[in-house]
Each structure stands twice: as C-alpha cells, then as structure tokens.
C-alpha atoms as a PDB file:
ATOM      1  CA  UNK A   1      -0.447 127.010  25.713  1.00  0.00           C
ATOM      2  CA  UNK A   2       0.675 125.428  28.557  1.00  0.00           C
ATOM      3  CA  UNK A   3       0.244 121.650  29.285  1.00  0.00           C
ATOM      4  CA  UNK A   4      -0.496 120.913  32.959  1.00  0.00           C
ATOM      5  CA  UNK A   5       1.889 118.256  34.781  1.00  0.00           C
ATOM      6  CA  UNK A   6      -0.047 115.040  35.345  1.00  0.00           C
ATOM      7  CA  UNK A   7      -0.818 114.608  38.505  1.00  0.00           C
ATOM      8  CA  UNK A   8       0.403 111.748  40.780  1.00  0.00           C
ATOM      9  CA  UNK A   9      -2.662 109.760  41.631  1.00  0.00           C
ATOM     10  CA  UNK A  10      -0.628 106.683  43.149  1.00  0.00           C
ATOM     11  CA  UNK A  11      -1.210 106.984  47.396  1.00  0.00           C
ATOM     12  CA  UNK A  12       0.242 104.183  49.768  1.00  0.00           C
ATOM     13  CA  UNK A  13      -2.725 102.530  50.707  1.00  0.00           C
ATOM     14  CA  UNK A  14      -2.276 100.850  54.414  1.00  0.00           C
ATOM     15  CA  UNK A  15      -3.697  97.182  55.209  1.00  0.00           C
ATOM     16  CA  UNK A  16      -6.931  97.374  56.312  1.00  0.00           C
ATOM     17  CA  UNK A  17     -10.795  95.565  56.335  1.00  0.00           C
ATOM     18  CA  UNK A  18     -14.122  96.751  56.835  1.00  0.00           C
ATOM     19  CA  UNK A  19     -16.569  94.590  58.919  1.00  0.00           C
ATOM     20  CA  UNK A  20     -19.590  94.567  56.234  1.00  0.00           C
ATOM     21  CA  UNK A  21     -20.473  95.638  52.132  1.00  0.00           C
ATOM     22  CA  UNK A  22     -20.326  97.664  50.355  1.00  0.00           C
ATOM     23  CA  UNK A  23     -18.053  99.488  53.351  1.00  0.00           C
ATOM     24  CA  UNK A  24     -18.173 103.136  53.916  1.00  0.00           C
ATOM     25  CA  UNK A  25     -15.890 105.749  52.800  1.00  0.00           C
ATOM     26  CA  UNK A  26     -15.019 107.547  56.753  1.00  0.00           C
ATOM     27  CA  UNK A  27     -13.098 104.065  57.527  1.00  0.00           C
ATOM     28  CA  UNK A  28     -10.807 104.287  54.227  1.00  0.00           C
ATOM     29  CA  UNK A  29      -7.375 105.288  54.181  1.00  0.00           C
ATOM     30  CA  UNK A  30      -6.264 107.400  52.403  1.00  0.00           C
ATOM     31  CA  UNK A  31      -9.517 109.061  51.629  1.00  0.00           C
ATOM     32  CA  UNK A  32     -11.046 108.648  47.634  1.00  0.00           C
ATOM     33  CA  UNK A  33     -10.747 111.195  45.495  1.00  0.00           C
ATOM     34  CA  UNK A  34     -14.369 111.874  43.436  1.00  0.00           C
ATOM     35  CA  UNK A  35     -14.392 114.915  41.651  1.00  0.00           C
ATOM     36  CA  UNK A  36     -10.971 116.866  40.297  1.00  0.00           C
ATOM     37  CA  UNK A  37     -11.506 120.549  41.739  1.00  0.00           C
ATOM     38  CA  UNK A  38      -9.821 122.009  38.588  1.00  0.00           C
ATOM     39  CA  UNK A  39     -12.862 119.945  36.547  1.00  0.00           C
ATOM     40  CA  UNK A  40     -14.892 122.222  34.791  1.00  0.00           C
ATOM     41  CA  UNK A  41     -18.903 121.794  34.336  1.00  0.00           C
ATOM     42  CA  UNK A  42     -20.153 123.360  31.035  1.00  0.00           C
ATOM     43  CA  UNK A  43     -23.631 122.615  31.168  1.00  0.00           C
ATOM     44  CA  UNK A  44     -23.702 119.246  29.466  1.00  0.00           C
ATOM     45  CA  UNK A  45     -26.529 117.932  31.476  1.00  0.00           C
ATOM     46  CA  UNK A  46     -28.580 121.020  32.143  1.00  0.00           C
ATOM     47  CA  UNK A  47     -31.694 120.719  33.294  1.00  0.00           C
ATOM     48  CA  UNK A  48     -31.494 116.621  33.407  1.00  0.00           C
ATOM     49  CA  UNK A  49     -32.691 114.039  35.707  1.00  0.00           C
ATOM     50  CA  UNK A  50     -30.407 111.367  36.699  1.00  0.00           C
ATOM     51  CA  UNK A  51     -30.944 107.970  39.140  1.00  0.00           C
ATOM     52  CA  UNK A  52     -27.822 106.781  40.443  1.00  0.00           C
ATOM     53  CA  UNK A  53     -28.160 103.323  42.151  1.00  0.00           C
ATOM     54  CA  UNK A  54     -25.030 102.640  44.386  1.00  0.00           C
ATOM     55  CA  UNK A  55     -24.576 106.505  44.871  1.00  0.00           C
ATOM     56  CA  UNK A  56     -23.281 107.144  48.108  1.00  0.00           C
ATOM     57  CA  UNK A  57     -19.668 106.230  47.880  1.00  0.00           C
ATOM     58  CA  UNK A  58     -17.497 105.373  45.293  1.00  0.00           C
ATOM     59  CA  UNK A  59     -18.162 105.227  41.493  1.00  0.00           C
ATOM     60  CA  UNK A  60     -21.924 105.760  42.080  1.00  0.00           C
ATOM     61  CA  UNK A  61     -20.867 108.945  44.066  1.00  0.00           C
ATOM     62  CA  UNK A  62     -18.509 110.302  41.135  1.00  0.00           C
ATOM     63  CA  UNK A  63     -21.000 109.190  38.882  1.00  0.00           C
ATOM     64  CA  UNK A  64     -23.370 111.723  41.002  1.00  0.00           C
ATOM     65  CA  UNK A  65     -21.297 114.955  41.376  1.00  0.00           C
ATOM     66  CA  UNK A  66     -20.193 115.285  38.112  1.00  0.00           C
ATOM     67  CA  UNK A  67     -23.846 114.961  36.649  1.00  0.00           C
ATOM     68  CA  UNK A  68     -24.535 117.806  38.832  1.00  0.00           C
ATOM     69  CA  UNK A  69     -21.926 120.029  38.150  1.00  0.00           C
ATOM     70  CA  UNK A  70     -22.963 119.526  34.737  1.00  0.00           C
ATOM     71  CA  UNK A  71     -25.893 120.871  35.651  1.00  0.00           C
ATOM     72  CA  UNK A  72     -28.538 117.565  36.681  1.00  0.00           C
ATOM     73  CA  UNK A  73     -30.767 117.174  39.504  1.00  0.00           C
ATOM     74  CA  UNK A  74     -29.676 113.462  40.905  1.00  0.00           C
ATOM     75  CA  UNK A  75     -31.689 110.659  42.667  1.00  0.00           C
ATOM     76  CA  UNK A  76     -29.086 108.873  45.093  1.00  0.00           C
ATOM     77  CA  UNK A  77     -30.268 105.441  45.628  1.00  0.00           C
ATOM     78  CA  UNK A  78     -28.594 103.592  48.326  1.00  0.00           C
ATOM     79  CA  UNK A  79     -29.055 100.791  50.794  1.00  0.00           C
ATOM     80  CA  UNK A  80     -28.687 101.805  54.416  1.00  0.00           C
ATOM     81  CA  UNK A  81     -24.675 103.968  54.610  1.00  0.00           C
ATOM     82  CA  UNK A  82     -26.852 107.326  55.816  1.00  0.00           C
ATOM     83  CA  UNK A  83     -23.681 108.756  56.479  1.00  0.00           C
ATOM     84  CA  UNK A  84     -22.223 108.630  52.902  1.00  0.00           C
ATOM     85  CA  UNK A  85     -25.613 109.079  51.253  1.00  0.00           C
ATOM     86  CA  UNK A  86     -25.705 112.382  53.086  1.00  0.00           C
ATOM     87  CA  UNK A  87     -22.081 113.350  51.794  1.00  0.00           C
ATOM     88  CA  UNK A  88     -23.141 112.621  48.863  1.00  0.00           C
ATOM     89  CA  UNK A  89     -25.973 114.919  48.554  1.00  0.00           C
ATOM     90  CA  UNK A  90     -23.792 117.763  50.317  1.00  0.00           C
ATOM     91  CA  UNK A  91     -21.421 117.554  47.265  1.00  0.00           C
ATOM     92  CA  UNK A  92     -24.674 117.337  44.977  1.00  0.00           C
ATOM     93  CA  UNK A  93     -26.180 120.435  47.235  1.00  0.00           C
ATOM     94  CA  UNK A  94     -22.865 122.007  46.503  1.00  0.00           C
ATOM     95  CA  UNK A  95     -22.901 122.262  42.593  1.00  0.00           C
ATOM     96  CA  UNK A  96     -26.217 124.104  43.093  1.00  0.00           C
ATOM     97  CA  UNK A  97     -28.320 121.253  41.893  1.00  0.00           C
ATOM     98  CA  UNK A  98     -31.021 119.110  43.657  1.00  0.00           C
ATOM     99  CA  UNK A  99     -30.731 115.817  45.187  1.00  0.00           C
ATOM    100  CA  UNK A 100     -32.994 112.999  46.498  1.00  0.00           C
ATOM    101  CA  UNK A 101     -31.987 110.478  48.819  1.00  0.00           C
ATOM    102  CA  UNK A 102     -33.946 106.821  48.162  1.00  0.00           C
ATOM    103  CA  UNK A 103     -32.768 104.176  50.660  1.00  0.00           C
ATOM    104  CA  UNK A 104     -33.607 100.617  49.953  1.00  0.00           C
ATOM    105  CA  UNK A 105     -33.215  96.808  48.337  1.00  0.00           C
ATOM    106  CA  UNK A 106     -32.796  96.971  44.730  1.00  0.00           C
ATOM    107  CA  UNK A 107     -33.548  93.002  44.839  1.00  0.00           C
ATOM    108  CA  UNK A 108     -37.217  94.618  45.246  1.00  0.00           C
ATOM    109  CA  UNK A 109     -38.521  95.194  41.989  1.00  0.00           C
ATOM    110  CA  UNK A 110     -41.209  97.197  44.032  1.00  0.00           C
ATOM    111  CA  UNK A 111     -38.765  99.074  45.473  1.00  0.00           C
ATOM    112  CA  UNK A 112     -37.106  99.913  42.204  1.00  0.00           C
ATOM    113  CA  UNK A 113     -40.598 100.825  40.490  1.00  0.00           C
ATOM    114  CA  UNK A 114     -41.085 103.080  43.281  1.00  0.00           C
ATOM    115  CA  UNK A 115     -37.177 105.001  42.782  1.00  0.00           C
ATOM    116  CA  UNK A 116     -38.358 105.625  39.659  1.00  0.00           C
ATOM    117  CA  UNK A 117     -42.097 107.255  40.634  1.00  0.00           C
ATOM    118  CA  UNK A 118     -40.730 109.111  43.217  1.00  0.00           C
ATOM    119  CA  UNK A 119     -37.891 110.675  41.124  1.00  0.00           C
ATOM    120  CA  UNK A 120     -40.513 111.688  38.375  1.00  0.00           C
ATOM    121  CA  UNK A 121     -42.508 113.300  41.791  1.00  0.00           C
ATOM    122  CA  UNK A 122     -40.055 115.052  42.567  1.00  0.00           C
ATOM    123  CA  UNK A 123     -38.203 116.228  39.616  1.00  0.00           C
ATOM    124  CA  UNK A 124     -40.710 115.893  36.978  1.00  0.00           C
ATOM    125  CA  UNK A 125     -38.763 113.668  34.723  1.00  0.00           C
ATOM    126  CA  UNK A 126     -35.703 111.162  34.707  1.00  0.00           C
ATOM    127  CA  UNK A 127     -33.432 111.043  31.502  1.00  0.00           C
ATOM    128  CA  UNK A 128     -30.018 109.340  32.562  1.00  0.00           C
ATOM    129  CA  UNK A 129     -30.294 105.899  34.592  1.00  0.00           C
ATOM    130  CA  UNK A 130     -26.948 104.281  35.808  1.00  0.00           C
ATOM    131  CA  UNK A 131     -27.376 101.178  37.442  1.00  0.00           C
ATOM    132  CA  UNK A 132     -24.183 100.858  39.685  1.00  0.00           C
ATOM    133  CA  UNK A 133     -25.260  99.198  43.117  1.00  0.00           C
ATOM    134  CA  UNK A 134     -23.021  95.735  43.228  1.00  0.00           C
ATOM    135  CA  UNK A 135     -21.702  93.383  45.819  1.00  0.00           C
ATOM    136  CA  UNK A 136     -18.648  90.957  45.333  1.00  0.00           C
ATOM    137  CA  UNK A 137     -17.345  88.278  47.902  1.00  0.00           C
ATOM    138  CA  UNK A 138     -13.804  86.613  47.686  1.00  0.00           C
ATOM    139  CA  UNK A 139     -14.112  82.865  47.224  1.00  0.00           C
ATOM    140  CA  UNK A 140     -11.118  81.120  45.867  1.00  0.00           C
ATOM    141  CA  UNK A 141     -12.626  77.557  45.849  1.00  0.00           C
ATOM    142  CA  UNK A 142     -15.429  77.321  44.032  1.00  0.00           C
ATOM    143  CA  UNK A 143     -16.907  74.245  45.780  1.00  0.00           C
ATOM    144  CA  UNK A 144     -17.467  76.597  48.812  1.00  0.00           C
ATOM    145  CA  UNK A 145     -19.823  78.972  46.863  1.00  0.00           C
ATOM    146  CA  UNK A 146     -22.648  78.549  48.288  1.00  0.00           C
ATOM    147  CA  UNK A 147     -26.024  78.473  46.737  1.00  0.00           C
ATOM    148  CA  UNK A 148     -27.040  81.620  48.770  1.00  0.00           C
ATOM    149  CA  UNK A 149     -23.843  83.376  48.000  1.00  0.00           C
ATOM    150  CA  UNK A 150     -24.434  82.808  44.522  1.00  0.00           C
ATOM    151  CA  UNK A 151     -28.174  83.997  44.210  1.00  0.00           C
ATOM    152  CA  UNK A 152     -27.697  86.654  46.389  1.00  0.00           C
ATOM    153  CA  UNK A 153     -24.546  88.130  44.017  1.00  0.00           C
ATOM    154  CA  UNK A 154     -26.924  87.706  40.645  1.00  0.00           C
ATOM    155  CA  UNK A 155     -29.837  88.815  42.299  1.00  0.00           C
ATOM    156  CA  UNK A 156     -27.789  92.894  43.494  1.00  0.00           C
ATOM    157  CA  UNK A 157     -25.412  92.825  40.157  1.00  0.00           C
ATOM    158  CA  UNK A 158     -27.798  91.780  37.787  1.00  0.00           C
ATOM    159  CA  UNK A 159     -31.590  91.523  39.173  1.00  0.00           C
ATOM    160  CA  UNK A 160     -31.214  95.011  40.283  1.00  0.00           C
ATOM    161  CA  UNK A 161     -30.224  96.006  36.777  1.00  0.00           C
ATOM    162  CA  UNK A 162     -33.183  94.667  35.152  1.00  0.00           C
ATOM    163  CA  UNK A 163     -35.416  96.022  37.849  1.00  0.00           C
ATOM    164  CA  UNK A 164     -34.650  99.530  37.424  1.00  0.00           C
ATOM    165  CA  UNK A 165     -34.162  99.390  33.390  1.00  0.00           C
ATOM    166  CA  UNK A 166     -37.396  98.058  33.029  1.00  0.00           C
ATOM    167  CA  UNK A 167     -38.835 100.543  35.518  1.00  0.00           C
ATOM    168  CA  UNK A 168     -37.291 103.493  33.876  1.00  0.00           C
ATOM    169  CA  UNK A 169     -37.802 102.336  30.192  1.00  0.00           C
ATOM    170  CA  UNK A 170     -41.484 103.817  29.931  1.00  0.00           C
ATOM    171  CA  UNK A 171     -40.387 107.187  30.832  1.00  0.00           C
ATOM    172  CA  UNK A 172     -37.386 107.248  28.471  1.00  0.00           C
ATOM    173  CA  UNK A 173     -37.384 109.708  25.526  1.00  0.00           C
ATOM    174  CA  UNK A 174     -35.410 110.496  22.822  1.00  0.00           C
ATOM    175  CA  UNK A 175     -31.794 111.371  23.858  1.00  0.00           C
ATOM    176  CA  UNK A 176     -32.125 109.209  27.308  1.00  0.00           C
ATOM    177  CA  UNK A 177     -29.627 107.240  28.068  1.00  0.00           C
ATOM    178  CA  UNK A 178     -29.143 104.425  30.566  1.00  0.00           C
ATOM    179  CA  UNK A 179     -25.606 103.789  31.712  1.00  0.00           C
ATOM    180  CA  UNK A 180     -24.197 100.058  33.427  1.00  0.00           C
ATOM    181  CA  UNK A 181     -21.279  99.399  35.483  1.00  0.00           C
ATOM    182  CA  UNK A 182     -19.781  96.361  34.401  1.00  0.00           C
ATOM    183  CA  UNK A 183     -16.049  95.323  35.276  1.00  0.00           C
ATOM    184  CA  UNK A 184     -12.624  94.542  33.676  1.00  0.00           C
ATOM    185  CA  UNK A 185     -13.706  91.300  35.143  1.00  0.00           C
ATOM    186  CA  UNK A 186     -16.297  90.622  32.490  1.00  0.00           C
ATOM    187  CA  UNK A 187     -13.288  89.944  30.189  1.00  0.00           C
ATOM    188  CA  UNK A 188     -10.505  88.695  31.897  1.00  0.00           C
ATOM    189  CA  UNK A 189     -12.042  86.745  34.702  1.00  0.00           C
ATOM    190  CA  UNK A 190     -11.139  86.695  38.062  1.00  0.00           C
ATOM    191  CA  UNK A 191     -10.400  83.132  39.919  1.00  0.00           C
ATOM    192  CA  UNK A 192     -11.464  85.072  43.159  1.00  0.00           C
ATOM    193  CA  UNK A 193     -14.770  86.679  41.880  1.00  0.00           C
ATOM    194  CA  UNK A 194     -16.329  83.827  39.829  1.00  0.00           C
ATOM    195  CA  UNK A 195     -19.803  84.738  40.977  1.00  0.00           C
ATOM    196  CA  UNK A 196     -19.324  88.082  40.809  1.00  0.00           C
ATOM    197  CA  UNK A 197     -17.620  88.343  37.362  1.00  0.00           C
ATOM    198  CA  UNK A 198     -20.141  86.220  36.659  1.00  0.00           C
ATOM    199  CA  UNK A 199     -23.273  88.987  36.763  1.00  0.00           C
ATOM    200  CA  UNK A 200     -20.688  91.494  34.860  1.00  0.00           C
ATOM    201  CA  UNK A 201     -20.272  89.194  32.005  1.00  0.00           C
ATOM    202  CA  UNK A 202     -24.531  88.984  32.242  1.00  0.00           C
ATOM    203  CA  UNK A 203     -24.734  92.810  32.655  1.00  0.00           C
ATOM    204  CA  UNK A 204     -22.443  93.478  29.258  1.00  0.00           C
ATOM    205  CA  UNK A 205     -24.910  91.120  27.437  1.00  0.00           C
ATOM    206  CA  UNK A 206     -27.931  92.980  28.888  1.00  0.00           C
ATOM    207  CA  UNK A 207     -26.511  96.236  27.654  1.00  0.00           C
ATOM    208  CA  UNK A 208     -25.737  95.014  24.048  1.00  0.00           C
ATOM    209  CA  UNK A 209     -28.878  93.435  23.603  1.00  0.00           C
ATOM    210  CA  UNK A 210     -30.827  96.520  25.601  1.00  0.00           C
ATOM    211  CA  UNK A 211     -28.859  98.563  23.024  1.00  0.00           C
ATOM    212  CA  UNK A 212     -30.520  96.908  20.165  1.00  0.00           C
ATOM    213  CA  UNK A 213     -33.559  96.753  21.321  1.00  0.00           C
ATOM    214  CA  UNK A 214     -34.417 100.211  22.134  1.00  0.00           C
ATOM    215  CA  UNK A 215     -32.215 102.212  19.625  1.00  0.00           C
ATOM    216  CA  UNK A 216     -34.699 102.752  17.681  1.00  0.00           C
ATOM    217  CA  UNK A 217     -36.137 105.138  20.402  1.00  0.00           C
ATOM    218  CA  UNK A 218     -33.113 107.293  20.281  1.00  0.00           C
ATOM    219  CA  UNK A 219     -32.241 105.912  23.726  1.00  0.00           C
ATOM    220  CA  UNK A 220     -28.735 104.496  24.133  1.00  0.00           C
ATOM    221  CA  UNK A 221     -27.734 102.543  26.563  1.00  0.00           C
ATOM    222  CA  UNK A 222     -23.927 101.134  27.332  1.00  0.00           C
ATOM    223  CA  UNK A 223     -21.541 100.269  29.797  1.00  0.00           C
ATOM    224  CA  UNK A 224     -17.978 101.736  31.787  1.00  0.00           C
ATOM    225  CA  UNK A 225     -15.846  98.501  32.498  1.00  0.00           C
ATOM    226  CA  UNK A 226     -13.701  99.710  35.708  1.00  0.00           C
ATOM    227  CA  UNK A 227     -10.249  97.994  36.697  1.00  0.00           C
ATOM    228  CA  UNK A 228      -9.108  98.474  39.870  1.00  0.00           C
ATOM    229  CA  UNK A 229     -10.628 101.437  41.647  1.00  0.00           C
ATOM    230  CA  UNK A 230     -10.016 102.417  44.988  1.00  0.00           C
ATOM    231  CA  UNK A 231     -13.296 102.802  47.027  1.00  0.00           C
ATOM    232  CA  UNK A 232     -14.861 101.155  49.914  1.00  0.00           C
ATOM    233  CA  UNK A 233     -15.872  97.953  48.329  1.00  0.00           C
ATOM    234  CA  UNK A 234     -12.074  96.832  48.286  1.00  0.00           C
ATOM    235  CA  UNK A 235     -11.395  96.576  51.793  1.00  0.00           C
ATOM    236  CA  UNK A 236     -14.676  95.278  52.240  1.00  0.00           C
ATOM    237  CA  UNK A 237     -14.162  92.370  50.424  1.00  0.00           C
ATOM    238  CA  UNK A 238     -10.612  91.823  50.087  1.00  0.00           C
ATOM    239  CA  UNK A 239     -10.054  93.132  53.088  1.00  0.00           C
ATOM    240  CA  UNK A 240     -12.412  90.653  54.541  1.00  0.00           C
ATOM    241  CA  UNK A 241     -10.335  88.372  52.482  1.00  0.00           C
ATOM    242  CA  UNK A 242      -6.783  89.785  53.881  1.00  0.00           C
ATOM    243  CA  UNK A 243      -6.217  92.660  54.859  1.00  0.00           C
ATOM    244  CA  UNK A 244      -2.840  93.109  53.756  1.00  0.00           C
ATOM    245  CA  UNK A 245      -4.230  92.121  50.458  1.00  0.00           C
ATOM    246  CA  UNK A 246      -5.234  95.826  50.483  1.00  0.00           C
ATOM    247  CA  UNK A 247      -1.964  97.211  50.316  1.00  0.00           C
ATOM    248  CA  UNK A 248      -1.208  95.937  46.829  1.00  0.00           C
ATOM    249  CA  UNK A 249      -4.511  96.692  45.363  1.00  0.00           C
ATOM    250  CA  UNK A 250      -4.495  97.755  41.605  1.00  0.00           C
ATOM    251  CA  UNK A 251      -0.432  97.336  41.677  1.00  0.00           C
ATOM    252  CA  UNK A 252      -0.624  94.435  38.656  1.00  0.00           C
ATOM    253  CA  UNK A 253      -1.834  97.303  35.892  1.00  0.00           C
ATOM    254  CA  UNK A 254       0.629  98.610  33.656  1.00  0.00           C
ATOM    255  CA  UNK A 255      -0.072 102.383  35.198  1.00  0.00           C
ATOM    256  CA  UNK A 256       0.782 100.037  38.899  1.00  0.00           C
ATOM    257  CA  UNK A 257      -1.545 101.613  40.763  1.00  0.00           C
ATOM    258  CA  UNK A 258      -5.508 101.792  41.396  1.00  0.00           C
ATOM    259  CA  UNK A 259      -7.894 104.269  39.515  1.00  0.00           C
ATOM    260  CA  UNK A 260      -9.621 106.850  41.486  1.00  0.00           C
ATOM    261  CA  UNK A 261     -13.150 107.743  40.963  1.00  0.00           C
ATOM    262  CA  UNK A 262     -12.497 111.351  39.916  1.00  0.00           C
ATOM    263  CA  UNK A 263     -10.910 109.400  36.630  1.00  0.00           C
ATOM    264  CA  UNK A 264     -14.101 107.444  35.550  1.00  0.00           C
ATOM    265  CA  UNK A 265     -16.908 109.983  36.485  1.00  0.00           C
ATOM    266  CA  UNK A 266     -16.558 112.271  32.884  1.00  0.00           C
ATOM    267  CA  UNK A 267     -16.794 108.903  30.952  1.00  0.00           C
ATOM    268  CA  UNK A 268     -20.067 108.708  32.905  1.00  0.00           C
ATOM    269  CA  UNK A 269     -20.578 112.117  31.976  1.00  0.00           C
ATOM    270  CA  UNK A 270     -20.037 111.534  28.393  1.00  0.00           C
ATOM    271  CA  UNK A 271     -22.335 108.697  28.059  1.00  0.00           C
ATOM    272  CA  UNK A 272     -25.132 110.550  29.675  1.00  0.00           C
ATOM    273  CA  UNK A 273     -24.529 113.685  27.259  1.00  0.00           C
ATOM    274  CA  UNK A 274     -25.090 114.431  24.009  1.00  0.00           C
ATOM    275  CA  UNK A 275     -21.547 113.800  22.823  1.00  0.00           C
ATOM    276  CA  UNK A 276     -22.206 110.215  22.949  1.00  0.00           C
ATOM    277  CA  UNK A 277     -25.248 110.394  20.497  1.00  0.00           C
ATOM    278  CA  UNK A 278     -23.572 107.641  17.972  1.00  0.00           C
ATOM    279  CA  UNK A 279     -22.738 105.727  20.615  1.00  0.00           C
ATOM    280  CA  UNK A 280     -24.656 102.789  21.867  1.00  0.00           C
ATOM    281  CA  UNK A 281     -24.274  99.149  23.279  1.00  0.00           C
ATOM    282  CA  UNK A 282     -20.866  99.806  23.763  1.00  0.00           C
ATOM    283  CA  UNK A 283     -18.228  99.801  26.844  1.00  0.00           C
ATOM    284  CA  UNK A 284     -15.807 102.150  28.065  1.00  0.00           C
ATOM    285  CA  UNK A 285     -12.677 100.571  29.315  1.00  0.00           C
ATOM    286  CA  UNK A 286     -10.360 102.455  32.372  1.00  0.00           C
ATOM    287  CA  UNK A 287      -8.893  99.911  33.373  1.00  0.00           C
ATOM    288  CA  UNK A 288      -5.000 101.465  33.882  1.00  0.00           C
ATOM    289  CA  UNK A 289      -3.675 100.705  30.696  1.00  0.00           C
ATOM    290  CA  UNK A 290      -5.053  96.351  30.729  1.00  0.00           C
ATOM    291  CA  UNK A 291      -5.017  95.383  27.304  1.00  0.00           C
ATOM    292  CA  UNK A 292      -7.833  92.736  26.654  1.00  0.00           C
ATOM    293  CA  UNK A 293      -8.256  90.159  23.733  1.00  0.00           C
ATOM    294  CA  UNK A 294     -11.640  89.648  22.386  1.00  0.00           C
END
C-alpha cells in the first residue's frame, strides 16, 4: 500500500478587509478550500436531513457538502450573502442531493421555528442540526465594548443556538444528533474577542448540559472547537481590525499556518453519523496542533 504525500495546505494569504460580516467568499484571496476532491462519500448519511445555520461560506458550507456527499438532503440557512448561499447549494446540487435555501435572523426565534417547519415540508424529516451562524468583532479595550456590541454578539453566537435546538428538539429521534461550533477560544481566551469567546465558552456549556439532558433519547449532541480557519469571517473582522493583520493569520499554531475547511467538515461528518454513537457532550479539537490545559 501506498501512503499518499500530505498535501501542502499553507497558501500566502495577502492583506486584505472586507467592508461588513460575516464577509463573502468571491472577495477572499486565495480562495477556501471546502471539500478534498479525492474525499470519498460512502453513504454515511443516506437518506438524512440536515439544517446547517451559517451555511453559505466557510465551515457551515463544508459542514454542508460533505453531509451531502454522504448522501443528506441539507437546509442552508443564511442571512442575506445570496451569492454564496447559491454556491453553496450548486456544490450540494452537485453530490446529487437536495438543498433548501432559508434566508433570515436567527436572533428570531420565529424565524428559527419556522427553518425548522419548512425543512420538515420539504424533506419530510430533519435528523442532524449544526448550529454554526456566529459573528465576532475585534475590541482590544474592553471599556469600549459597548452594550450593543455585547448583546448583539450573545444574542447570534448563543441566542441563535438555543433558538434552533429548542426548535428542532421535538422532531429529534433516536440516532439524531445536533452538532455546535464552538472555538479554540472557549479555552484559551482571546484578549481581542472577549465578547465573542465569551458566547463559545456559553455554547460548550449548552452542549454538555444539552448532552445530559437528552441522552436518554438516543440523541447526542456535541461540539467541533476550530482554531484558526481561513474563511471570510477573518478579513471581516480582523481585517476590519488591520488588514495586514490578515497576512499572519493562523501563523502562531505549531502546524504555522491556518486550517482550511475541507479539514474540519468529516469531523462534522462523524458526529452526525453513526460512528459517533458513544459519543456525546463532547468537543472535537482542530485546532493545528494547540495543546490546551483543562
């Protein structure tokens, strides 16, 4: 047998900002990569219904495609990047699976209720939730965090969360899993992000205590806990921040450079699937090799 060469995922990435959050993925450079094309579905999530909030670009979007090459029909929930959304569901379109595009304010419990009722319309079912969407601004005093700032950070990374788990929850069987995004920052901190690694601290308690509460069920729910991934949120915030900031994104990791979606969507994968079916309230670190204490 013959053990492929790892690949060399490290690109130079140029200085550069985007005007407004979470950014789209036509303005980055170089371009993300989501899905590997040597990855190989084998029908892990045949005939499954997914919801993918944050799933245009990004980790949302790898998140997406490799559900549905696995063989799920995906929700895409987004908040107005048409353009991406539509990518998105091309890729989805691709793997010869279904897609539905749900454009909206997951502040909006409403509007989350409503993601989930239309999904069930249209698919018939929902069995994998990953609550994704987030928002981050770069403050590095935090005297000028403002009480809007603050609320409106909790109320995307961790409102939003609770909104669509609770939404979901009724129509959750046995085997269903729910999946959260929360961040290396939940357990390192980050002087820059205090708001924001605020709500992923929050989010890792929701899922442990979620966990607990529904296992019972046979539904599992737990968490991926990215580092530094390169997608369109990073030179929309630290970008807005400095853009030459940009440049020397993700360099601090012991691997020295930033992840790439294609590397976290399979742990999404895994979590949804049956292959994680002793595995609940826990996290999945790829974080480039960061070792954490605690």
């Amino acid at each position: 047998m013959t053990r492929q060469e790892p690949r060399d995922k490290a690109q130079q990435i140029d200085a550069q900002a985007q005007e407004r959050q979470p950014g789209t993925e036509g303005e980055m450079g170089p371009p993300a990569e989501f899905i590997r094309d040597d990855y190989r579905g084998s029908a892990k999530l045949e005939d499954a219904v997914a919801i993918v909030t944050g799933g245009d670009s990004g980790i949302g979007r790898t998140a997406a495609v490799h559900f549905a090459r696995e063989g799920a029909d995906v929700a895409v929930v987004y908040l107005d990047e048409h353009e991406d959304a539509e990518r998105t569901e091309e890729m989805i379109d691709a793997e010869g699976q279904e897609s539905l595009l749900l454009d909206g304010d997951l502040r909006d419990s409403a509007f989350c209720q409503a993601i989930v009722e239309e999904t069930i319309e249209a698919f018939g079912d929902v069995d994998v939730l990953v609550n994704n969407a987030a928002q981050q601004v770069v403050k590095t005093d935090l005297t000028e965090i403002t009480d809007e700032q603050w609320e409106e950070t909790f109320n995307t990374n961790m409102h939003g969360y609770f909104y669509m788990s609770r939404a979901v929850l009724p129509h959750l069987d046995d085997g269903d899993t729910i999946i959260n995004t929360t961040s290396v920052n939940a357990f390192l901190g980050n002087d820059m992000l205090i708001d924001y690694s605020s709500t992923k601290g929050a989010i890792a308690g929701f899922t442990r205590s979620l966990s607990q509460q529904v296992a019972s069920d046979g539904i599992r729910v737990n968490q991926v806990a990215p580092g530094p991934i390169w997608t369109p949120l990073i030179p929309a915030t630290i970008g807005q921040y400095d853009p030459e900031a940009v440049e020397e994104f993700g360099t601090g990791v012991p691997m020295g450079r930033p992840g790439q979606p294609s590397e976290l969507g399979p742990a999404y994968v895994y979590l949804a699937c049956e292959d994680s079916s002793y595995m609940s309230g826990q996290t999945l670190h790829l974080n480039g090799g960061t070792t954490l204490n605690g």
